[in-house]
Protein backbone atom coordinates (compact mmCIF):
# COMPACT_ATOMS: atom_id res chain seq x y z
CA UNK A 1 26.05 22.27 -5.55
CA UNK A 2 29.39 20.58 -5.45
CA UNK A 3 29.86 17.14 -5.07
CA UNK A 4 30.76 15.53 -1.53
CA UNK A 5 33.67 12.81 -1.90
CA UNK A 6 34.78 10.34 0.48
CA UNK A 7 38.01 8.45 0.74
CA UNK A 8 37.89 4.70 1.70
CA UNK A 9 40.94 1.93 1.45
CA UNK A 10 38.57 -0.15 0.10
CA UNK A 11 38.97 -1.50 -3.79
CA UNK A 12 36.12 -0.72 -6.32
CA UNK A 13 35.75 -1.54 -9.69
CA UNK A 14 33.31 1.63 -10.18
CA UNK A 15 35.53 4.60 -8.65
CA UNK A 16 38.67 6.10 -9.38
CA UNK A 17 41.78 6.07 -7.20
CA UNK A 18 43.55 9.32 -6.21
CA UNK A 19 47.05 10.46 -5.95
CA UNK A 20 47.12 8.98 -2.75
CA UNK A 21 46.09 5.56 -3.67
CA UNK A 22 42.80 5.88 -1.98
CA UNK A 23 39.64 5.27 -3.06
CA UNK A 24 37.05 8.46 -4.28
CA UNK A 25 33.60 7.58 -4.46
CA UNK A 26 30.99 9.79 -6.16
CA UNK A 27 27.31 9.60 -6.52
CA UNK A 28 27.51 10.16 -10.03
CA UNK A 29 29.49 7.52 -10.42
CA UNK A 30 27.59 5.20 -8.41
CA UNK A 31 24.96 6.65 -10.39
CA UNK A 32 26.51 5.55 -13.74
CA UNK A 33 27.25 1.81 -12.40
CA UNK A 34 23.93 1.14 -11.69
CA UNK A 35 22.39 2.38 -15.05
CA UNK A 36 24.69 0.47 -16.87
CA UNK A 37 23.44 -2.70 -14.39
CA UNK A 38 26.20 -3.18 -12.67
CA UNK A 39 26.26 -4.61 -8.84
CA UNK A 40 27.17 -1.93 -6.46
CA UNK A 41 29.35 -2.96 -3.79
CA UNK A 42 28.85 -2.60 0.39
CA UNK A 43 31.15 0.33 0.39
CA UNK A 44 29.31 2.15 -2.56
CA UNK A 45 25.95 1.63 -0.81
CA UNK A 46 26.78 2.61 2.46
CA UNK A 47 28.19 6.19 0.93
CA UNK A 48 25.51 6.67 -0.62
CA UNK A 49 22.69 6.20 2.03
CA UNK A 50 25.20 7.96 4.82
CA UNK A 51 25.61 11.01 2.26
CA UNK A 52 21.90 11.21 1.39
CA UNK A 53 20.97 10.90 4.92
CA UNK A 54 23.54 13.51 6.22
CA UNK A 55 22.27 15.89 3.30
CA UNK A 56 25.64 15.74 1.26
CA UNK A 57 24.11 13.80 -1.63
CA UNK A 58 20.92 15.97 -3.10
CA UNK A 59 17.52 14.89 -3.96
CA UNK A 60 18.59 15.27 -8.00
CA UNK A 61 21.42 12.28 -7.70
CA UNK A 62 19.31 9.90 -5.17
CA UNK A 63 16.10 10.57 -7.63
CA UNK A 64 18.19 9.31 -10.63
CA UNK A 65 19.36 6.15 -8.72
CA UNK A 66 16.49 5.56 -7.59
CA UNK A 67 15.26 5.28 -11.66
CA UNK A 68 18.61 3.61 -12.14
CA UNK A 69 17.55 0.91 -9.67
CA UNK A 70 13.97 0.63 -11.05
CA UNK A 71 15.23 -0.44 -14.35
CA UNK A 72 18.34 -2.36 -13.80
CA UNK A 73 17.42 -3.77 -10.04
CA UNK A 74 19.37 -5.25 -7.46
CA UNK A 75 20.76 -8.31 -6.94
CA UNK A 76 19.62 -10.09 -3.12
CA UNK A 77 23.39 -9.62 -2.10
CA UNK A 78 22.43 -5.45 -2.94
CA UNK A 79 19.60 -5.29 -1.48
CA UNK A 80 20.83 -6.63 1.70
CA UNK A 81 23.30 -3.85 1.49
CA UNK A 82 20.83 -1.51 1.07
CA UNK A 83 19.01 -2.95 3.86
CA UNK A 84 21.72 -2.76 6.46
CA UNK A 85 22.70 0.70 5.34
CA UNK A 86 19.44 2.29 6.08
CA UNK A 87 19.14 0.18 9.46
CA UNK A 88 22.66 2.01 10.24
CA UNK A 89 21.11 5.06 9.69
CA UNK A 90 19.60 5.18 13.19
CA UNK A 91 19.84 3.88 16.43
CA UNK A 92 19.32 0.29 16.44
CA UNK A 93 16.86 -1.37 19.42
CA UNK A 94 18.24 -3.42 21.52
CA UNK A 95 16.16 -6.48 22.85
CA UNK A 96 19.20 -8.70 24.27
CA UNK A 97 17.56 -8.04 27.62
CA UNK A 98 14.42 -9.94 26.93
CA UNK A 99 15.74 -13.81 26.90
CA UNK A 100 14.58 -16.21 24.08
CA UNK A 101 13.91 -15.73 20.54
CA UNK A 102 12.19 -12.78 19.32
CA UNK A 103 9.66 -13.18 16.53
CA UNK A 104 8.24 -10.39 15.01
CA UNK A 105 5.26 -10.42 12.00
CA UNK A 106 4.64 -8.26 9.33
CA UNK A 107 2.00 -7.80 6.94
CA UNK A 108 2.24 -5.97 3.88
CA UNK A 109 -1.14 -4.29 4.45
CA UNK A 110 -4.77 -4.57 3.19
CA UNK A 111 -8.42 -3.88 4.18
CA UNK A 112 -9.63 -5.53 7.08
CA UNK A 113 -6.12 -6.41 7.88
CA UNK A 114 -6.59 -6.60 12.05
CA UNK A 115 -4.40 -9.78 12.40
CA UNK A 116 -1.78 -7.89 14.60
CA UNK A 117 -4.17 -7.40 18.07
CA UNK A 118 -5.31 -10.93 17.85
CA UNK A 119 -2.31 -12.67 16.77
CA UNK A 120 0.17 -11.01 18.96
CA UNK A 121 -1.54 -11.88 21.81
CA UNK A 122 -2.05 -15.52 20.70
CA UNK A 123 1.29 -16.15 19.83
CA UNK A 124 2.22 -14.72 23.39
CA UNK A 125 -0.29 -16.84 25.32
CA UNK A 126 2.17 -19.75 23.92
CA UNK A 127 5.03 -18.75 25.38
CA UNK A 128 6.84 -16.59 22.56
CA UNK A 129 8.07 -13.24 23.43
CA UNK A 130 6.60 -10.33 21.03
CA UNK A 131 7.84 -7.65 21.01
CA UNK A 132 6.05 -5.30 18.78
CA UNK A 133 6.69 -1.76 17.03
CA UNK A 134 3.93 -1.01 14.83
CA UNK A 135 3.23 2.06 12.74
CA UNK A 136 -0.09 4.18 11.69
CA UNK A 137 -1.59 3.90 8.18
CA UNK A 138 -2.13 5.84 5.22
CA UNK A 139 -4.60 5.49 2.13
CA UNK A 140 -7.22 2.53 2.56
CA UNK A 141 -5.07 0.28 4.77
CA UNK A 142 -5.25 0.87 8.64
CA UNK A 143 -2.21 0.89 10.83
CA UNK A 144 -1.38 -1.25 13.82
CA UNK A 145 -1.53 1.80 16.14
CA UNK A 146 -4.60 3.27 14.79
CA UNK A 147 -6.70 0.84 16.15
CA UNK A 148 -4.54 -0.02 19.14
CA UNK A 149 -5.91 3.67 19.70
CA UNK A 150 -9.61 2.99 19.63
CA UNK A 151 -8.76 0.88 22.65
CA UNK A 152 -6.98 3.67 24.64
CA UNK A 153 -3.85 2.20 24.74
CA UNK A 154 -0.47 3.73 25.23
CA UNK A 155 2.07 2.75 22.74
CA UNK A 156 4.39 6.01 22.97
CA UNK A 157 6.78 3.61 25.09
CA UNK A 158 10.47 4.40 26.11
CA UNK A 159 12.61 1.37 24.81
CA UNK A 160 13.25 0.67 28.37
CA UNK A 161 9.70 0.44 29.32
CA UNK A 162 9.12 -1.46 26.31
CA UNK A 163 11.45 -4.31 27.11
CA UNK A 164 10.02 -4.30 30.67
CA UNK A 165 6.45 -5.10 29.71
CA UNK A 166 7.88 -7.86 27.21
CA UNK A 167 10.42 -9.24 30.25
CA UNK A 168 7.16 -9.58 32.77
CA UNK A 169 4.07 -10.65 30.24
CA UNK A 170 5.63 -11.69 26.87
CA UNK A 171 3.73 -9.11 25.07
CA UNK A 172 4.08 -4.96 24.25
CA UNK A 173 3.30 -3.17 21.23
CA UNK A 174 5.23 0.31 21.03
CA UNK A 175 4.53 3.22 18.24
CA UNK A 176 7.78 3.52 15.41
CA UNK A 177 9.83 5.86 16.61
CA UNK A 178 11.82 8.70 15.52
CA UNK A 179 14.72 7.04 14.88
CA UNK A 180 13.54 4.08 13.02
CA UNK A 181 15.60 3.73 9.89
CA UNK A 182 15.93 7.42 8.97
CA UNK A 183 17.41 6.68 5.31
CA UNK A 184 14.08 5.04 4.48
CA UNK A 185 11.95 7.42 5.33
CA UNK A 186 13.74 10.24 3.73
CA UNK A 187 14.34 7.73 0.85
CA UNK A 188 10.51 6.53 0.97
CA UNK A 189 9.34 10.05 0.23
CA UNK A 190 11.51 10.50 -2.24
CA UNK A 191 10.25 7.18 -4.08
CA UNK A 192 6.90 8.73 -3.48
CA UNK A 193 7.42 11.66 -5.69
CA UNK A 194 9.77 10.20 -8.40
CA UNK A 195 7.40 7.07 -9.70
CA UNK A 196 9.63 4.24 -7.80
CA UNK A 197 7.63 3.21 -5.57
CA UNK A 198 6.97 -0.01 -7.26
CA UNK A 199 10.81 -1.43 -7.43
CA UNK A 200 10.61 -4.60 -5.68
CA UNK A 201 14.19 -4.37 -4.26
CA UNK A 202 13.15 -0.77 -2.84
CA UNK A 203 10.12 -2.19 -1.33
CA UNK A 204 12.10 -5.12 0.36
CA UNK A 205 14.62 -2.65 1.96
CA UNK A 206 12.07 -0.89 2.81
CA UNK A 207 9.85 -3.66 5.13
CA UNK A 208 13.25 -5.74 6.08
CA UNK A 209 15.25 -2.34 7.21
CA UNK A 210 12.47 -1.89 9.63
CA UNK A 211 12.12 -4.80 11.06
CA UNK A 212 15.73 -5.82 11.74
CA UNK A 213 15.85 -2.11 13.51
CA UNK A 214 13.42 -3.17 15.61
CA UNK A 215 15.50 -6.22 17.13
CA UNK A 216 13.63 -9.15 15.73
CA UNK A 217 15.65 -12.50 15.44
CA UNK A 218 13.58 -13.93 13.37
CA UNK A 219 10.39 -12.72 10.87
CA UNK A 220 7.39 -14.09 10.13
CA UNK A 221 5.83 -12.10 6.63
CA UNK A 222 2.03 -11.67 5.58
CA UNK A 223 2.72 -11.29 1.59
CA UNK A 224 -0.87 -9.98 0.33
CA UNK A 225 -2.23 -9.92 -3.15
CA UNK A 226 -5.18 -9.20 -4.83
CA UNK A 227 -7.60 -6.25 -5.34
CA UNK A 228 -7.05 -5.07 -1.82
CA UNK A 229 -3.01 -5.32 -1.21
CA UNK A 230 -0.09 -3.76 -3.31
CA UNK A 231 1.29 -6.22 -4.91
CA UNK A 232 -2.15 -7.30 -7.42
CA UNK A 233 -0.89 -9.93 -8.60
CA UNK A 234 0.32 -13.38 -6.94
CA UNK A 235 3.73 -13.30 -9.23
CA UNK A 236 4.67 -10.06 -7.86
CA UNK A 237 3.79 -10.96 -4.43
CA UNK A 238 5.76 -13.77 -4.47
CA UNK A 239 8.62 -11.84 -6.14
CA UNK A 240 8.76 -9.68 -3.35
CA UNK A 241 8.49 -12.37 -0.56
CA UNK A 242 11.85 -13.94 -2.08
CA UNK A 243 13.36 -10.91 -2.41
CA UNK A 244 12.92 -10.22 1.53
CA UNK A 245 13.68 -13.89 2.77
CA UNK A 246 16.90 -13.40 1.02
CA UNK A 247 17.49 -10.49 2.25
CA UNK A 248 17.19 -12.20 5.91
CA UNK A 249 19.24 -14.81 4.41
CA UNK A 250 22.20 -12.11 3.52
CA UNK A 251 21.94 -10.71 7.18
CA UNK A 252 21.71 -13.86 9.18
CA UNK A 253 18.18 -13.87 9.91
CA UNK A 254 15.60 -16.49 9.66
CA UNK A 255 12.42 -15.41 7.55
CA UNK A 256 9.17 -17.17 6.24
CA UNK A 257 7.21 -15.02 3.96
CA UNK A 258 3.37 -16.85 3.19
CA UNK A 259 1.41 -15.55 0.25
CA UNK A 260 -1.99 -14.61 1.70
CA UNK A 261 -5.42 -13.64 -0.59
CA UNK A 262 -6.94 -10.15 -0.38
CA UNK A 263 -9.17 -10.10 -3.50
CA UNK A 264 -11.56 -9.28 -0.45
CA UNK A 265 -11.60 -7.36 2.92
CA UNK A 266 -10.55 -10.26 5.58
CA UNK A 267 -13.09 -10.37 8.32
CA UNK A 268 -16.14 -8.80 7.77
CA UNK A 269 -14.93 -5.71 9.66
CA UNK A 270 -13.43 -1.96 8.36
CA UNK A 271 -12.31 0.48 10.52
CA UNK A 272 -10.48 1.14 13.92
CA UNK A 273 -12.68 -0.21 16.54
CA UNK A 274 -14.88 -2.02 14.60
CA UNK A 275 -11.80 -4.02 13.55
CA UNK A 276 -10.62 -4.22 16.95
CA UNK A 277 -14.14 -5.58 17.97
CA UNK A 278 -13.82 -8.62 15.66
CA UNK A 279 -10.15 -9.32 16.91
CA UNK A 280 -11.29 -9.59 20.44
CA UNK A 281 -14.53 -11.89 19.25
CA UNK A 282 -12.08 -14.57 17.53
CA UNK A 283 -10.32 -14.80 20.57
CA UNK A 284 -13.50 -15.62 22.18
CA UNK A 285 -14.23 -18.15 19.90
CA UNK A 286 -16.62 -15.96 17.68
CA UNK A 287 -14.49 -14.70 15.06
CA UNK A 288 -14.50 -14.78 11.09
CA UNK A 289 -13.10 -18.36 9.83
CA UNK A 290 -10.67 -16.61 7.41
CA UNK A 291 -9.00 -14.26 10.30
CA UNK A 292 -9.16 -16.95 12.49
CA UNK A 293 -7.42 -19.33 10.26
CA UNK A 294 -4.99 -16.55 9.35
CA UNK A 295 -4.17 -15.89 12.88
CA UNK A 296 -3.09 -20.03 13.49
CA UNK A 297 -1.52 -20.02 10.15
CA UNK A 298 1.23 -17.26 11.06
CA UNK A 299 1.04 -17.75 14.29
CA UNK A 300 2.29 -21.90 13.70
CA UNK A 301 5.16 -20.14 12.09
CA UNK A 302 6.26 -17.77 15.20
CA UNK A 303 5.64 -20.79 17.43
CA UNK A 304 7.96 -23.53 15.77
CA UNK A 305 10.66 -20.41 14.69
CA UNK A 306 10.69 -19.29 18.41
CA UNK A 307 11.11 -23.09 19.47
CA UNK A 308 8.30 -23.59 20.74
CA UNK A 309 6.67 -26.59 18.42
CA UNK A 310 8.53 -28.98 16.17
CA UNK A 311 6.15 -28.69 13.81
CA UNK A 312 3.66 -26.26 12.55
CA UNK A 313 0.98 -29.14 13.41
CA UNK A 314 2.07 -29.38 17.10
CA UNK A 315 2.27 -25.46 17.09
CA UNK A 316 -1.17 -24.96 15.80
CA UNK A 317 -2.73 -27.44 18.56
CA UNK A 318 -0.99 -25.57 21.12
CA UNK A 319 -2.38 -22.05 19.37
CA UNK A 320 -5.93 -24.20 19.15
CA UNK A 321 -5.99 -24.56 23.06
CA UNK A 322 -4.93 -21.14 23.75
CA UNK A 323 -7.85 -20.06 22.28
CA UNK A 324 -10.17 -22.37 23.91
CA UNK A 325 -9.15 -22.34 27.03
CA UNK A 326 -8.95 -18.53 27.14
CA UNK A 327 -5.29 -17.91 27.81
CA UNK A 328 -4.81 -15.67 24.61
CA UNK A 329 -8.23 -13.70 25.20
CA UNK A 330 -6.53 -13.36 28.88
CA UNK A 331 -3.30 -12.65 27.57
CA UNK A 332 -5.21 -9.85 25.29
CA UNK A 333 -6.57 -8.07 28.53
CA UNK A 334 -3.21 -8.57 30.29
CA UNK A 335 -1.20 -6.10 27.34
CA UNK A 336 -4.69 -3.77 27.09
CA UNK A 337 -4.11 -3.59 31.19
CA UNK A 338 -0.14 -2.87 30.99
CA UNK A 339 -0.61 -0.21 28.22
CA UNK A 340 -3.59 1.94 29.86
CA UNK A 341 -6.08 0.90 27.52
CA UNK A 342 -10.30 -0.04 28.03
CA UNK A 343 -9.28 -3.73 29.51
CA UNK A 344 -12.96 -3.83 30.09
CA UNK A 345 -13.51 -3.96 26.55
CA UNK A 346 -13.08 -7.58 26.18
CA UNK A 347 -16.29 -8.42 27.95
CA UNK A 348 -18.14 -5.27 27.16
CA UNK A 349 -17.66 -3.99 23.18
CA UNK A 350 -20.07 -1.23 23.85
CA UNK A 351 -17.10 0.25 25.46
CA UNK A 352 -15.09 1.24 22.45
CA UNK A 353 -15.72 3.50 20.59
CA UNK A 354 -19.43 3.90 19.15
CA UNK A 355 -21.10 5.67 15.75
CA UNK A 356 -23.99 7.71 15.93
CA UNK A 357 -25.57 6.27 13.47
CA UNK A 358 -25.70 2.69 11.53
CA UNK A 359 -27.07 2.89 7.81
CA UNK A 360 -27.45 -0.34 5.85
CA UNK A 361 -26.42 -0.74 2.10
CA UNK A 362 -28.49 -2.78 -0.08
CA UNK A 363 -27.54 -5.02 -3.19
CA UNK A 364 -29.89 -3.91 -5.84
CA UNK A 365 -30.01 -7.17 -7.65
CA UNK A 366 -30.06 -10.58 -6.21
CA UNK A 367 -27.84 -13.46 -6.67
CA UNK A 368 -24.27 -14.48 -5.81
CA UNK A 369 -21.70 -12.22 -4.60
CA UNK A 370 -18.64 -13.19 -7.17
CA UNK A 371 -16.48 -10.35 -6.76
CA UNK A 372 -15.55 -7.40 -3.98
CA UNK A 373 -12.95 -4.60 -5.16
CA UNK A 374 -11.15 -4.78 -1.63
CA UNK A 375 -9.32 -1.30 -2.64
CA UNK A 376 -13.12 0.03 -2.95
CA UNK A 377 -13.98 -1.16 0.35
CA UNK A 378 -11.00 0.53 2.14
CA UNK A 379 -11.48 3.96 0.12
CA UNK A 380 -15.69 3.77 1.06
CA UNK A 381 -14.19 3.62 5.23
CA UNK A 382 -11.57 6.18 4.77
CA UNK A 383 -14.17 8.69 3.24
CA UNK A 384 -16.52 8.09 6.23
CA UNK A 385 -13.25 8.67 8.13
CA UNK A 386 -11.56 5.46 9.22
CA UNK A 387 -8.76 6.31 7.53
CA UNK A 388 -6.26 9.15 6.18
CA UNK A 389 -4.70 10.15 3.77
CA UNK A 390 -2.05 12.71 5.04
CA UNK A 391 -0.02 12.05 8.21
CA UNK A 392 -2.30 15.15 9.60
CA UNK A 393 -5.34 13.84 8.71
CA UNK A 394 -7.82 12.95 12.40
CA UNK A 395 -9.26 9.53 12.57
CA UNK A 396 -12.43 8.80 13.53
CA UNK A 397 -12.06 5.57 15.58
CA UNK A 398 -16.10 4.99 15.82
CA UNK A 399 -16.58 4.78 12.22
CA UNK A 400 -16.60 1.74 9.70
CA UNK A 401 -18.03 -0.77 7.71
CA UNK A 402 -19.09 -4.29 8.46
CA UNK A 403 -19.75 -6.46 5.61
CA UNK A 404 -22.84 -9.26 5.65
CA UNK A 405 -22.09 -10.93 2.46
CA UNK A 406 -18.79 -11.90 1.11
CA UNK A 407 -17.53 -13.92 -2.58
CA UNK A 408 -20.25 -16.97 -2.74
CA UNK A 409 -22.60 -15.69 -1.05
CA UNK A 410 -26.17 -15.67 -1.96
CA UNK A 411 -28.19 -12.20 -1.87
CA UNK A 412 -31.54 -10.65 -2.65
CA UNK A 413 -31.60 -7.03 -4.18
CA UNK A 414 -33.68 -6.19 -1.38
CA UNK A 415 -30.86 -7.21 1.57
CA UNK A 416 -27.94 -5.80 2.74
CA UNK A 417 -24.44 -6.35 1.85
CA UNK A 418 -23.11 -3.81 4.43
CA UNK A 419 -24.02 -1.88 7.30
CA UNK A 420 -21.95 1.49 7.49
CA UNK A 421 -21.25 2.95 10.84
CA UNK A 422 -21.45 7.11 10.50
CA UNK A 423 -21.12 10.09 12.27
CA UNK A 424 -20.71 12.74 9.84
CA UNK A 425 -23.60 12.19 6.91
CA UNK A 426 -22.01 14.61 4.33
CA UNK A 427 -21.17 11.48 2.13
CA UNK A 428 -22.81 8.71 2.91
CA UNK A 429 -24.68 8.53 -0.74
CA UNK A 430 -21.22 8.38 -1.71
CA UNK A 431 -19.96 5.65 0.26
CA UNK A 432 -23.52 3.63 -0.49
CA UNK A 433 -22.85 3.98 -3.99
CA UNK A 434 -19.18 3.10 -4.10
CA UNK A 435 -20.00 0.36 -2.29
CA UNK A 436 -22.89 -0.93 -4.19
CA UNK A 437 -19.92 -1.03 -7.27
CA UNK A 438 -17.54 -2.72 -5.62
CA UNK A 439 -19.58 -5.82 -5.33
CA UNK A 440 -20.24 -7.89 -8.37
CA UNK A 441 -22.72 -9.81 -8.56
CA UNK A 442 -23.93 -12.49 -10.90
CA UNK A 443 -26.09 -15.65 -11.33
CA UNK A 444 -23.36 -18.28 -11.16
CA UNK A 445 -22.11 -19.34 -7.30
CA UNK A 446 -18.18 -19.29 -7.51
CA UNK A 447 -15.80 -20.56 -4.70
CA UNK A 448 -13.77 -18.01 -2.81
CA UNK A 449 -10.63 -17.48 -3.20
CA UNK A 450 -8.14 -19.82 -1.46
CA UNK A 451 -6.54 -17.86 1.62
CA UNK A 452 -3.62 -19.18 2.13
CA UNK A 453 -1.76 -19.45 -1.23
CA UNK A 454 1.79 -20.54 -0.67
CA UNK A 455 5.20 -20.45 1.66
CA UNK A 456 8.41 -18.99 0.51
């Protein structure tokens, strides 16, 4: 295949002029830069995202950048090149019809991880404008619009009716379009299959690309570590929150990134709408203490970044009285009412989806629970079905796990640790014996582990 050039004005260091006085930009010499850890400029970047995208660069050049990248890195002012680049590669949204500041949240995924239904709805029963896209998940964390989907709710939105919803009630949660950064999902498969997927500065693009698409002003992020998230370890976590709050720094957006545990499933809840049944209990008061303090944690961010609070204090007694006065559980019918979905569902659970059957899993040995392989836990819900593992894979909403006992916990080998929720018995043994591993448990009572770990 031969080589695609491109001329450009601009001066490089890293290309060759012609006999015109222009510049000529390869990939293979963009290639060569980077292995020998150089820093690529703008212009170098943006040919060679526009030329992979547009099929002119092939999957043998971007595959050995990639490597080139996962060796050498990037630098934050590169990465926020890359970042833009791939956010130029579709059509950006435009949200300078709804008034205010925008706040978006992401998290970087994990088991249990339904902080998005009650949150967003929180946040907008304080007077901050969200304005959500969301995605679907893959592997043993569930996606945003999975379990929107156990509720019935519409989320294939046109931008316009999107902004609408947002403009009258503060609060719409639409399904990733199309369009949404192209480059990064052509270049996310290709990380996929070429062992790259780990490269921090790959991963920031990655998250920060889509969010900036989506119109945010400003970003709230959910860093996760532990058994059950990504990044396993709290250095790398942390590594990859600075790298994305400097990205937002490059691009002229403001961004808080908080390091959050996941050495265990948050909640006590796995799967669609059994997670979407504990979201709509902490809003009625009855939820888990770590979602719930997860849920005023972010959500004091998004309130003082939207200007709402001074402080994260002030914003957390105004998140405090949304809850108990019912405004966000209100707001949360409000958005299920606008988007078509079981409204009712907030005072009746029965309504969502149900399992035909609930089988309990038992410890085997008594003591204290001082350990829970979160990864296990998400891979025991997406065998009963909860999850998938292709993009083709059907999800069954009904199905799940709810955890009884969690890290400190006492138990007897004769109670429960779990209760699975099943419709298709082929392998529940399984699931009962994965689960029964992924619990340690031992004579000593430990603390758990600290949820909130740190702001970058």
């Amino acid at each position: 295949m031969s080589q695609k050039l491109i001329q450009t004005e601009i001066q490089s260091t890293t290309t060759n002029s012609n006999r015109n006085g222009f510049i000529v930009f390869t990939a293979e010499s963009i290639i060569r830069n980077k292995r020998d850890g150089h820093e690529l400029s703008k212009e170098e970047i943006d040919f060679l995202i526009s030329g992979y995208s547009q099929g002119n660069i092939p999957d043998y050049q971007m595959s050995a950048w990639l490597m080139a990248v996962y060796y050498k890195g990037m630098n934050p002012r590169e990465t926020a090149h890359l970042t833009m680049a791939m956010v130029r590669s579709g059509e950006q949204l435009d949200l300078s019809s709804i008034p205010g500041i925008k706040v978006d949240k992401h998290s970087t995924g994990g088991v249990g991880d339904k902080i998005t239904l009650a949150l967003a709805a929180l946040v907008a029963a304080a007077g901050v404008k969200v304005a959500k896209m969301s995605g679907r998940g893959l592997g043993h964390t569930g996606g945003t619009i999975d379990k929107l989907d156990a509720l019935g709710l519409s989320t294939d939105l046109s931008p316009e009716r999107f902004i609408e919803l947002v403009n009258r009630t503060g609060i719409a949660v639409m399904g990733q379009t199309a369009d949404l950064a192209p480059a990064d999902k052509k270049l996310y498969a290709l990380r996929d299959v070429t062992g790259t997927v780990e490269s921090i500065p790959l991963i920031a693009s990655s998250i920060m690309s889509k969010k900036i698409f989506a119109g945010a002003d400003k970003i709230v992020l959910d860093v996760k570590t532990g058994s059950g998230a990504f990044m396993k370890t709290e250095k790398d976590a942390v590594e990859l929150a600075e790298a994305m709050v400097a990205i937002g720094k490059e691009v002229g957006r403001e961004v808080v990134a908080i390091i959050t545990s996941m050495e265990q499933p948050l909640g006590y809840a796995v799967g669609n709408a059994n997670e979407v049944m504990e979201a709509i209990e902490t809003l009625r008061k009855n939820g888990p203490a770590d979602l719930t303090e997860l849920c005023l944690t972010l959500g004091s961010h998004m309130v003082v970044l939207a200007g709402k609070a001074n402080t994260e204090a002030e914003a957390r007694a105004i998140l405090e009285r949304c809850i108990e006065d019912g405004s966000a559980l209100g707001k949360l019918k409000e958005f299920i009412t606008n988007q078509h979905g079981i409204s009712d569902a907030i005072l009746d659970l029965t309504l969502l989806p149900q399992a035909a059957q609930v089988v309990p899993v038992f410890a085997g040995k008594s003591g204290y629970v001082q350990a829970i392989d979160a990864e296990a836990v998400g891979h025991c819900a997406m065998l009963l079905g909860a999850g998938r593992e292709t993009k083709e894979d059907e999800i069954d909403h009904a199905v799940g796990i709810t955890l009884t006992k969690k890290i400190g916990d006492q138990v007897a080998a004769d109670a429960p640790i779990a209760t699975l929720y099943v419709n298709n018995t082929e392998k529940v043994e399984d699931v009962k014996r994965m689960l029964t591993d992924a619990y340690t448990i031992g004579e000593e009572r430990i603390a758990p582990p600290e949820l909130i770990r740190r702001v970058v």
